[in-house]
N, C-alpha and C. Protein backbone atom coordinates (compact mmCIF):
# COMPACT_ATOMS: atom_id res chain seq x y z
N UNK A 1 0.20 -13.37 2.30
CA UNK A 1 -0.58 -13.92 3.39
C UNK A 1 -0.06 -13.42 4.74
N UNK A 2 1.10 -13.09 4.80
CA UNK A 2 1.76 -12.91 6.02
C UNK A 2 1.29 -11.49 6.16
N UNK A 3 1.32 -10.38 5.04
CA UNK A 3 0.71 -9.12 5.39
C UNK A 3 -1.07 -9.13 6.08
N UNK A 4 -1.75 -9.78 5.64
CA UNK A 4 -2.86 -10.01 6.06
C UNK A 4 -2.78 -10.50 7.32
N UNK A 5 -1.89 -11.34 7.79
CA UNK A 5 -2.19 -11.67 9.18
C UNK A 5 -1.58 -10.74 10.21
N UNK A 6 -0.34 -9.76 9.31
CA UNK A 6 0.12 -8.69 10.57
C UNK A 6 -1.44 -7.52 10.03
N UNK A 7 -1.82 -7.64 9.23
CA UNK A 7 -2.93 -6.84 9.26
C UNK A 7 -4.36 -6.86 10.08
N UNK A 8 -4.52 -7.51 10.49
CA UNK A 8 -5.64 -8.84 11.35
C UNK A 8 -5.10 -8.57 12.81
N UNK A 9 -3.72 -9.14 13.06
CA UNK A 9 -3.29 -9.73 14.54
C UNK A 9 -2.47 -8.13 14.93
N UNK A 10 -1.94 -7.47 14.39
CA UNK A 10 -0.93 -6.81 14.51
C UNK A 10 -0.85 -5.44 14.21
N UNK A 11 -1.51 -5.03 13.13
CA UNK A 11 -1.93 -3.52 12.91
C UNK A 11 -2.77 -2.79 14.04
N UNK A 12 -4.14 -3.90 14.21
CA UNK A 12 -4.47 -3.29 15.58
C UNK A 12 -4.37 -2.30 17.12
N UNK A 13 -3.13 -3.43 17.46
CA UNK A 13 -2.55 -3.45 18.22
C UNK A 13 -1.31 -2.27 18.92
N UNK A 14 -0.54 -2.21 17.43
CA UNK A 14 0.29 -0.78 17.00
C UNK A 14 -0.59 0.48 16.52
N UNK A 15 -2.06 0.70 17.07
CA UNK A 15 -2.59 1.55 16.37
C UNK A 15 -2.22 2.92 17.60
N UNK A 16 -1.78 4.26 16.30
CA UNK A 16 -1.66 5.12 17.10
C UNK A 16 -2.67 6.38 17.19
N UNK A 17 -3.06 6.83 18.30
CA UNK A 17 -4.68 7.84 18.23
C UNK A 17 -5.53 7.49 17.04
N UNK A 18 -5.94 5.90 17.46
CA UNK A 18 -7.01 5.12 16.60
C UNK A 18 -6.50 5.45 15.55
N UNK A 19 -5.18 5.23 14.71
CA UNK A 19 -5.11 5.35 13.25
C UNK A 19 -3.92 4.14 13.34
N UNK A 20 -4.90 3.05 12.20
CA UNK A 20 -4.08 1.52 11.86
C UNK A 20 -3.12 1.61 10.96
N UNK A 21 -1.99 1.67 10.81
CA UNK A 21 -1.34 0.99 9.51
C UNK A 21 -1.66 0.21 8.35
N UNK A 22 -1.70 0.01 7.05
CA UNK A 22 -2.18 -0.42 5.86
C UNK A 22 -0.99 -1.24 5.83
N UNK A 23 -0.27 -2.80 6.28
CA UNK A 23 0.25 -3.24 6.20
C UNK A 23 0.29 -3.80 4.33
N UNK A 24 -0.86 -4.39 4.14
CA UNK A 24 -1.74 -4.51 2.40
C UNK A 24 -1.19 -3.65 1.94
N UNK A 25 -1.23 -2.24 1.76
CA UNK A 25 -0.62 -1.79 0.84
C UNK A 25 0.58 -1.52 0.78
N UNK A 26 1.12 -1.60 1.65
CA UNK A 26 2.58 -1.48 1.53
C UNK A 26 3.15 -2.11 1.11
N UNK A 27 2.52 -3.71 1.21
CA UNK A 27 3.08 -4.99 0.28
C UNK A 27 2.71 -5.12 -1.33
N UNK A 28 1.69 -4.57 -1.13
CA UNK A 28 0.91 -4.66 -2.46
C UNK A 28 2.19 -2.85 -3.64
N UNK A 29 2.55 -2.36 -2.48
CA UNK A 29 3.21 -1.06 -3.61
C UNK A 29 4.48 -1.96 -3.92
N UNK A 30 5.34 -2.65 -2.82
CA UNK A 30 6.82 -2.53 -2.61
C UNK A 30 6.91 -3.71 -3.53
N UNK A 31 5.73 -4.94 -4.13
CA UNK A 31 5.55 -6.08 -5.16
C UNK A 31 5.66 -4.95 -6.61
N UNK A 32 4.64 -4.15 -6.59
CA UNK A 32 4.88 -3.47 -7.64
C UNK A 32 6.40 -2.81 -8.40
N UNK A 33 6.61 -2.97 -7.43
CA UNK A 33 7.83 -2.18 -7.67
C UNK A 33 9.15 -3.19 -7.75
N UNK A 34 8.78 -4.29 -7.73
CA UNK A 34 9.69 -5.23 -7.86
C UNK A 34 9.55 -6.12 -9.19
N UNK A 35 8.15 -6.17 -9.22
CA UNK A 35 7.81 -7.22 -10.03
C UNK A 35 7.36 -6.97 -11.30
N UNK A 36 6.68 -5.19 -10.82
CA UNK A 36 6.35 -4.76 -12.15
C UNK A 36 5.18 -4.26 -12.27
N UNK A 37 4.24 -3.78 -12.71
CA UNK A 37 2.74 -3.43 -13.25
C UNK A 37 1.56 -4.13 -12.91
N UNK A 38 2.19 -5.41 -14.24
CA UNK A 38 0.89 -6.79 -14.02
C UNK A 38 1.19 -7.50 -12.91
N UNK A 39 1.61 -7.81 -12.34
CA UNK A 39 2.24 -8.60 -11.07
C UNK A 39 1.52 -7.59 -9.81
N UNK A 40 2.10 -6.49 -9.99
CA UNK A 40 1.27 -5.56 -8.46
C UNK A 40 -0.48 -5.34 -9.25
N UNK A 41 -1.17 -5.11 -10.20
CA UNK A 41 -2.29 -5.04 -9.95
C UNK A 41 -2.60 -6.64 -9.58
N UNK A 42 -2.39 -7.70 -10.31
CA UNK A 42 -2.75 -8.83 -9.43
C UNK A 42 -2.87 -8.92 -7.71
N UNK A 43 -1.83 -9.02 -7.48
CA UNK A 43 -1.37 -8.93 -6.28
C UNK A 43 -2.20 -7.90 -5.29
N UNK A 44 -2.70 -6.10 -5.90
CA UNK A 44 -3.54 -5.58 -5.72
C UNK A 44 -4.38 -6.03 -5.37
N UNK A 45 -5.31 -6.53 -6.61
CA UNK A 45 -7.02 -7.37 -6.62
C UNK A 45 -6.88 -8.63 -5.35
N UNK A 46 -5.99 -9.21 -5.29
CA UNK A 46 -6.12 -10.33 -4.68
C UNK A 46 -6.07 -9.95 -3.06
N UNK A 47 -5.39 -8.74 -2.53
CA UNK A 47 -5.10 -8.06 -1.80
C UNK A 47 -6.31 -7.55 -1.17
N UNK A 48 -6.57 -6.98 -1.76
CA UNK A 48 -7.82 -5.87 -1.97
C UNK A 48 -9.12 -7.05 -1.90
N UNK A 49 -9.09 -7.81 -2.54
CA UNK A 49 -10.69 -8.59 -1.82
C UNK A 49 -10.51 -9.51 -0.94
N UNK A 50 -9.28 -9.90 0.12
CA UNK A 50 -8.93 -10.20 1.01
C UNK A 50 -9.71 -9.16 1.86
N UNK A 51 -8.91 -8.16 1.92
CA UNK A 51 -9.37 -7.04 2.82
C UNK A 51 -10.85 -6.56 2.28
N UNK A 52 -11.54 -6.65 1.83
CA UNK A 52 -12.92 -6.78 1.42
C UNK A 52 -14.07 -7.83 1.95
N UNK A 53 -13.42 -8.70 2.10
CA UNK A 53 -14.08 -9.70 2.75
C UNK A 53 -13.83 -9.75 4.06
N UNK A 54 -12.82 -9.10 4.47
CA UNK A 54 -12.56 -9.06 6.19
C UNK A 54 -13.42 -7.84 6.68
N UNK A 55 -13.54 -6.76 5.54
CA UNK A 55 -13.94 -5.36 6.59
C UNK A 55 -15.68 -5.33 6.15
N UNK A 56 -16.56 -4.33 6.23
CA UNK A 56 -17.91 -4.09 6.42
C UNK A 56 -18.45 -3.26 4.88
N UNK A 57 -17.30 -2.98 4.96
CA UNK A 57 -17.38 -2.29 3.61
C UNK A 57 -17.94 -2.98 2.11
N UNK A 58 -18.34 -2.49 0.86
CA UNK A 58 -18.45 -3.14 -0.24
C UNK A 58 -17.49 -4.12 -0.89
N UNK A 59 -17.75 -5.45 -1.49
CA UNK A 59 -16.46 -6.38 -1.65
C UNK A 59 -16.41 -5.66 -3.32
N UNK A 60 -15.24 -5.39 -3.12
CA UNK A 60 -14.64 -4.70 -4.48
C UNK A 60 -13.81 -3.64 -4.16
N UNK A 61 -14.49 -2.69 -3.33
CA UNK A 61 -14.05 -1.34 -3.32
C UNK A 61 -12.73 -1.10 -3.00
N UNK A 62 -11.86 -2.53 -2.24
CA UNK A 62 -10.68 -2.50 -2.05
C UNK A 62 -9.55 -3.09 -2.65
N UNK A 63 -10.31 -3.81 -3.52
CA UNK A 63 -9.82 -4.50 -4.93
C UNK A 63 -9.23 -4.09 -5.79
N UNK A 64 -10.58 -2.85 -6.46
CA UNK A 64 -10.48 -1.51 -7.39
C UNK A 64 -9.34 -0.90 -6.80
N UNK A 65 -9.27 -0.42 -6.34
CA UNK A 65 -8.12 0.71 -5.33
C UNK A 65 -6.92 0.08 -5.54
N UNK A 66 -7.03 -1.52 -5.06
CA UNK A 66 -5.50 -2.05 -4.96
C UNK A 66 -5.22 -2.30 -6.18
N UNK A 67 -5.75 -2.59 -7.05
CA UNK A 67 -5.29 -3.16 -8.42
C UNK A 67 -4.58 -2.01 -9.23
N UNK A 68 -5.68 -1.05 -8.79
CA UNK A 68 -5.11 0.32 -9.57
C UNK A 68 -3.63 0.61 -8.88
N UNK A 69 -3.74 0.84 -7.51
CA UNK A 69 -2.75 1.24 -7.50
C UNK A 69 -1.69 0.58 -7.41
N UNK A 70 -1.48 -0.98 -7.64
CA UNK A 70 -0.15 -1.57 -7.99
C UNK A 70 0.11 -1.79 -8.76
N UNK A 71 -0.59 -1.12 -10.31
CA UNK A 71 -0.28 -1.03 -11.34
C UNK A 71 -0.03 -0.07 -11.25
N UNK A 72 -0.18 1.43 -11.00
CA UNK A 72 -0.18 2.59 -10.95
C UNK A 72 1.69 3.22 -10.44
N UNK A 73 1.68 2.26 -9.44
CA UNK A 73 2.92 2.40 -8.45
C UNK A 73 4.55 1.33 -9.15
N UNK A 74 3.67 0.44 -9.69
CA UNK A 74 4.51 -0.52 -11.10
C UNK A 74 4.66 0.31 -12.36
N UNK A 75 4.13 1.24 -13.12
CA UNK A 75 4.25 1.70 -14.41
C UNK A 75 5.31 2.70 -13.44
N UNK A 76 4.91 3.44 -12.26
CA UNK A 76 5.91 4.62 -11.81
C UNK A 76 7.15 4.18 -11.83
N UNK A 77 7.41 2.78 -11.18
CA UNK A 77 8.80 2.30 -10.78
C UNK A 77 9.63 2.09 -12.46
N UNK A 78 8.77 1.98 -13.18
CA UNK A 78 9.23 1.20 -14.45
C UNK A 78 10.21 2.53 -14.87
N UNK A 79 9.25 3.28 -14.79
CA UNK A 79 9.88 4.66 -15.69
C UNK A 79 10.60 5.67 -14.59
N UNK A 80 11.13 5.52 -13.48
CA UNK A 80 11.70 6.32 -12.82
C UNK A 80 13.18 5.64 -13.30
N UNK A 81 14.10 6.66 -13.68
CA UNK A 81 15.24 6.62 -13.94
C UNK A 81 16.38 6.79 -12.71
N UNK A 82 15.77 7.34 -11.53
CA UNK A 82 16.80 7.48 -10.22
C UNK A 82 17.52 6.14 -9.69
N UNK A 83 18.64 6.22 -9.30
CA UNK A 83 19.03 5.29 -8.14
C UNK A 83 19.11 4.85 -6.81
N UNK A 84 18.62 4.50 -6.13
CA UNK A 84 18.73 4.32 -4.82
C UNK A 84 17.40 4.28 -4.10
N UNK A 85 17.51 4.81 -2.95
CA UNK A 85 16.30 4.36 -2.50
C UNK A 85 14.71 5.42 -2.34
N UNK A 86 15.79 6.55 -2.15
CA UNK A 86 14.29 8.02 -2.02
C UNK A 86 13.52 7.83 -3.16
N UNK A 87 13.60 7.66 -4.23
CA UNK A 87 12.34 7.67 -5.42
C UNK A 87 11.36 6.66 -5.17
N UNK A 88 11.84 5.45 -5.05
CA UNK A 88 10.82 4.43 -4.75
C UNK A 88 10.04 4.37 -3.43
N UNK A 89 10.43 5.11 -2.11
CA UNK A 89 10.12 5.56 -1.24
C UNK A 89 9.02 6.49 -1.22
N UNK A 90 9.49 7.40 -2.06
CA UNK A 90 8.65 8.86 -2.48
C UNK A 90 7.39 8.21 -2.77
N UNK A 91 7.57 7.24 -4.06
CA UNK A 91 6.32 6.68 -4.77
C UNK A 91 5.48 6.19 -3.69
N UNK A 92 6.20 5.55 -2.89
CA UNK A 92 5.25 4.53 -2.00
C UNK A 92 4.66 5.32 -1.40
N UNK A 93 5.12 6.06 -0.72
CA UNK A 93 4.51 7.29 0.29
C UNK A 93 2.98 8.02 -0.18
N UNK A 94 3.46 8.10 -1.71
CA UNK A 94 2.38 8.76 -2.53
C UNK A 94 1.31 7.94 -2.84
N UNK A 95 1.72 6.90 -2.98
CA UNK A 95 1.06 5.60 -3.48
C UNK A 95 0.08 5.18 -2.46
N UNK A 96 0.59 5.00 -1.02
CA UNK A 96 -0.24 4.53 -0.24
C UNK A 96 -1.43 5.95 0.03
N UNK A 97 -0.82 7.07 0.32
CA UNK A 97 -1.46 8.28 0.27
C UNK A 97 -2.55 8.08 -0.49
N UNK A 98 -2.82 8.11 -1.83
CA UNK A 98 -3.76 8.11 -2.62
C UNK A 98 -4.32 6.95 -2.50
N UNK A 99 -3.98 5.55 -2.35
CA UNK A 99 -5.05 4.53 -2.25
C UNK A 99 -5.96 4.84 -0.96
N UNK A 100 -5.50 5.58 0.15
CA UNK A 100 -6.63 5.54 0.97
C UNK A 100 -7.44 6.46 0.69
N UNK A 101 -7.25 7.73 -0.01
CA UNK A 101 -7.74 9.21 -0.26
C UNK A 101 -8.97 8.28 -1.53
N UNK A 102 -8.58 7.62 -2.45
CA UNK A 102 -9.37 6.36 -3.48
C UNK A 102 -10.53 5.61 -2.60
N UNK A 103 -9.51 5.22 -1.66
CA UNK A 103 -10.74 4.19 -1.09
C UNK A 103 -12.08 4.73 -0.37
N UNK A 104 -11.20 5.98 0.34
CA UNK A 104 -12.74 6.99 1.03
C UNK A 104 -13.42 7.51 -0.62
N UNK A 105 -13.09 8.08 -1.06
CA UNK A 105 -13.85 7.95 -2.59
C UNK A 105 -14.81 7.71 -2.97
N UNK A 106 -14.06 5.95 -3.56
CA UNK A 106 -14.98 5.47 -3.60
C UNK A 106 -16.47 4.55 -2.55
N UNK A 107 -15.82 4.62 -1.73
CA UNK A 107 -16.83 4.77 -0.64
C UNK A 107 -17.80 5.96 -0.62
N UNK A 108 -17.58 7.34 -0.74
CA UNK A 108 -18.61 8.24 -1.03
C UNK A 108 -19.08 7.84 -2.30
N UNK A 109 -18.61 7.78 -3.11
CA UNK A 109 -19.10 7.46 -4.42
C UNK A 109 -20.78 6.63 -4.55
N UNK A 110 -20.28 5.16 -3.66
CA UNK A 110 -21.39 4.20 -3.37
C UNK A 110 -22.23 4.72 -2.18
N UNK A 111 -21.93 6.00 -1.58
CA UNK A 111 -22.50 6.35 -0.65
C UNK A 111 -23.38 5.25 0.51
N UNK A 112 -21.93 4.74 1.08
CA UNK A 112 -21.78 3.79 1.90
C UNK A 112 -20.77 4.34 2.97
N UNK A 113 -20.20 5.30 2.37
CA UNK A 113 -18.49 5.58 3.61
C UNK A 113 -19.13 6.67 4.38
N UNK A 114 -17.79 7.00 5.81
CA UNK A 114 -18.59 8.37 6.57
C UNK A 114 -18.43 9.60 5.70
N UNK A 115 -18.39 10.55 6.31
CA UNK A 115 -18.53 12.17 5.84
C UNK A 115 -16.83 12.23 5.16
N UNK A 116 -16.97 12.44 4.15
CA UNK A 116 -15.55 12.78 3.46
C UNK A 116 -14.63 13.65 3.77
N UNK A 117 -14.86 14.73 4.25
CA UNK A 117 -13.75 15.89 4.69
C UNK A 117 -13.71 15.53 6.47
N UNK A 118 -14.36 14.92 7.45
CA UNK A 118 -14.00 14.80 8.38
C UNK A 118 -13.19 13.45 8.24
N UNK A 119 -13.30 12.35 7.31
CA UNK A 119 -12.58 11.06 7.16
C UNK A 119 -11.25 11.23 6.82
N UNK A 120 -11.25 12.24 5.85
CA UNK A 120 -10.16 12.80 5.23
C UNK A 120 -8.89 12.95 6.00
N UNK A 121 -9.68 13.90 7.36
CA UNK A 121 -8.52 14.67 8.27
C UNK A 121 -8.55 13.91 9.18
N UNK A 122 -9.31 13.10 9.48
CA UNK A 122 -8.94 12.40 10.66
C UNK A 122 -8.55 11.19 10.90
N UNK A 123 -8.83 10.23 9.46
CA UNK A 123 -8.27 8.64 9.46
C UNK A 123 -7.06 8.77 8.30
N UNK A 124 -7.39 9.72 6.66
CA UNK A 124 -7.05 9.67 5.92
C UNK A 124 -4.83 9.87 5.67
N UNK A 125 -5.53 11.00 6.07
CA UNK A 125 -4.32 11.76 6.06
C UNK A 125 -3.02 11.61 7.42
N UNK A 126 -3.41 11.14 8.89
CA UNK A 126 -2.87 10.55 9.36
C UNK A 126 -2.23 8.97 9.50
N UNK A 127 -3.14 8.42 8.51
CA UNK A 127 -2.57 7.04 8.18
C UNK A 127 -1.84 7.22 7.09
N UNK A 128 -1.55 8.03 6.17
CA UNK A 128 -0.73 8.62 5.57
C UNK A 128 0.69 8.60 6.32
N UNK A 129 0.67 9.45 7.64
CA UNK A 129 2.09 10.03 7.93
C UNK A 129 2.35 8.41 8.42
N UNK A 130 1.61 7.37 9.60
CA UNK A 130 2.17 6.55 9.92
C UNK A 130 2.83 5.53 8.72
N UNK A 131 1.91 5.24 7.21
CA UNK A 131 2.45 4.53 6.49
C UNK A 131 3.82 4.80 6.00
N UNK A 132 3.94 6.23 5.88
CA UNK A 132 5.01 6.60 5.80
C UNK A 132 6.26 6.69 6.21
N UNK A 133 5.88 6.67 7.97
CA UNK A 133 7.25 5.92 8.28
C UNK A 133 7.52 4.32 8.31
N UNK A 134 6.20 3.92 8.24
CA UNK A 134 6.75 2.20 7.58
C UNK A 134 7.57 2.21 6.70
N UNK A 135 6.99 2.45 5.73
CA UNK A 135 7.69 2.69 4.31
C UNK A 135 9.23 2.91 4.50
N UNK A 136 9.21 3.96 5.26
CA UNK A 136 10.93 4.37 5.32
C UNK A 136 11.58 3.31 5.93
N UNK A 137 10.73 2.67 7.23
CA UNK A 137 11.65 0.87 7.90
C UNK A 137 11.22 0.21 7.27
N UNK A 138 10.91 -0.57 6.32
CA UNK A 138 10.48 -1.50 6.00
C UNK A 138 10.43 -1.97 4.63
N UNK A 139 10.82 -0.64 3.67
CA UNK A 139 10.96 -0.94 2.23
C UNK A 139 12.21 -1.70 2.16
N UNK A 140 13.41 -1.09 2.59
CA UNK A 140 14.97 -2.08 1.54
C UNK A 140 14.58 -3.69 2.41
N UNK A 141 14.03 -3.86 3.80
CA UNK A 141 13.77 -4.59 3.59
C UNK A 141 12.82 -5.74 2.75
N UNK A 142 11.89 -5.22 2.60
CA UNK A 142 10.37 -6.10 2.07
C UNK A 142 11.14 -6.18 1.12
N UNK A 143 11.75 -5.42 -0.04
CA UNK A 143 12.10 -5.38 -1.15
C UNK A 143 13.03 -6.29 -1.77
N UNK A 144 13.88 -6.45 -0.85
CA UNK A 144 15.02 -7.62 -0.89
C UNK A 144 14.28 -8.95 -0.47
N UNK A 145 13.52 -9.02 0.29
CA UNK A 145 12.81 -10.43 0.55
C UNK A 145 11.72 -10.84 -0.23
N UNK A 146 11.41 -9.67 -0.97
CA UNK A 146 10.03 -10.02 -2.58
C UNK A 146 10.82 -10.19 -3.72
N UNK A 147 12.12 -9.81 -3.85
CA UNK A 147 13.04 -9.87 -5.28
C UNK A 147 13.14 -11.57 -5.47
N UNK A 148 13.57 -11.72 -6.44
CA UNK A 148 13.24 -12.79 -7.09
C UNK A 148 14.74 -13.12 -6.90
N UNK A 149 15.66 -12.02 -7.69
CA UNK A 149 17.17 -12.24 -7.82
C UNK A 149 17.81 -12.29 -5.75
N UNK A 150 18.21 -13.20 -5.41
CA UNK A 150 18.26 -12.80 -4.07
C UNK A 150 20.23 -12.61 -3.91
N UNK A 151 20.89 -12.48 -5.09
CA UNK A 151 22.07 -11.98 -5.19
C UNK A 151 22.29 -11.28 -4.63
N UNK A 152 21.82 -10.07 -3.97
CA UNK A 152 22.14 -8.98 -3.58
C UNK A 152 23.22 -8.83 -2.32
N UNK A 153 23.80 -8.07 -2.37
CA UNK A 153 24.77 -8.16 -1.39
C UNK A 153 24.62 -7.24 0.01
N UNK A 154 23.57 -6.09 -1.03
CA UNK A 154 23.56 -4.90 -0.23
C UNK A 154 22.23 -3.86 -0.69
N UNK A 155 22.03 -3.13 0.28
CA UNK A 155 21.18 -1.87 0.02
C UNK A 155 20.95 -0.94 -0.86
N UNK A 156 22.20 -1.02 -2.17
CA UNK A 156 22.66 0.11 -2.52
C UNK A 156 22.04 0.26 -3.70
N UNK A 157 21.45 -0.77 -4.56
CA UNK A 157 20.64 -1.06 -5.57
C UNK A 157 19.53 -1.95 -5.58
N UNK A 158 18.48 -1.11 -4.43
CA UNK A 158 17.22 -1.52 -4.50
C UNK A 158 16.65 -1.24 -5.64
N UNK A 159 16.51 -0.32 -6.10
CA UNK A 159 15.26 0.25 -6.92
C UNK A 159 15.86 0.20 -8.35
């Protein structure tokens, strides 16, 4: 709930050459990756028709996208064998990457979204680089404050 309201009050606001931050998915990857598969597509869907019901768009289309990809970004975490923090980073990066590259998609798909190769380069792929440096501030944190085990002492075994 708290991502939705920095998504609402706060993404806005930090927007840079009109390109918003996906606060949603970043919560919806960094759950996956904590919790697991079934836990991030939930969390996805529930995510995803939040933000469906807030934007203009079809109610689903952000659902589909999120569900997939916090299951998608949960089976990755499961089976990555690395330690520390760049792999799960990497994923996210990729993760959020492709849910928006998905969501324009399926938006052409229902032929409801704008022109695909100008969306691409101009909302797609730059909300890309900004999620990306979220991701890099904001994962060991989110991650440690979504873990369940709150033992942790330190940074060093996030993932």
């Amino acid at each position: 709930m708290l991502a939705l309201v920095l998504q609402v009050a706060l993404a806005p606001h930090i927007a840079i050459a009109n390109v918003i931050p996906s606060f949603m998915v970043l919560v919806v990857i960094t759950l996956s990756f904590v919790e697991g598969p079934s836990s991030g597509a939930v969390a996805g869907f529930v995510a995803g028709l939040l933000l469906d019901f807030l934007s203009t768009s079809p109610v689903g289309a952000w659902a589909l996208v999120l569900s997939a990809t916090g299951y998608t970004a949960g089976m990755l975490q499961e089976n990555l064998f690395a330690e520390g923090w760049l792999a799960p980073v990497t994923v996210a990066i990729i993760a959020a990457l492709l849910a928006d590259f998905s969501y324009l998609l399926v938006l052409t798909i229902l032929g409801v979204g704008p022109a695909f190769w100008e969306s691409l380069v101009a909302a797609v792929l730059p909300r890309a680089v900004y999620n990306a440096v979220l991701v890099l501030l904001a994962y060991p944190w989110l991650a440690r404050f979504l873990r369940s085990d709150r033992s942790m002492k330190s940074f060093r075994r996030l993932a």
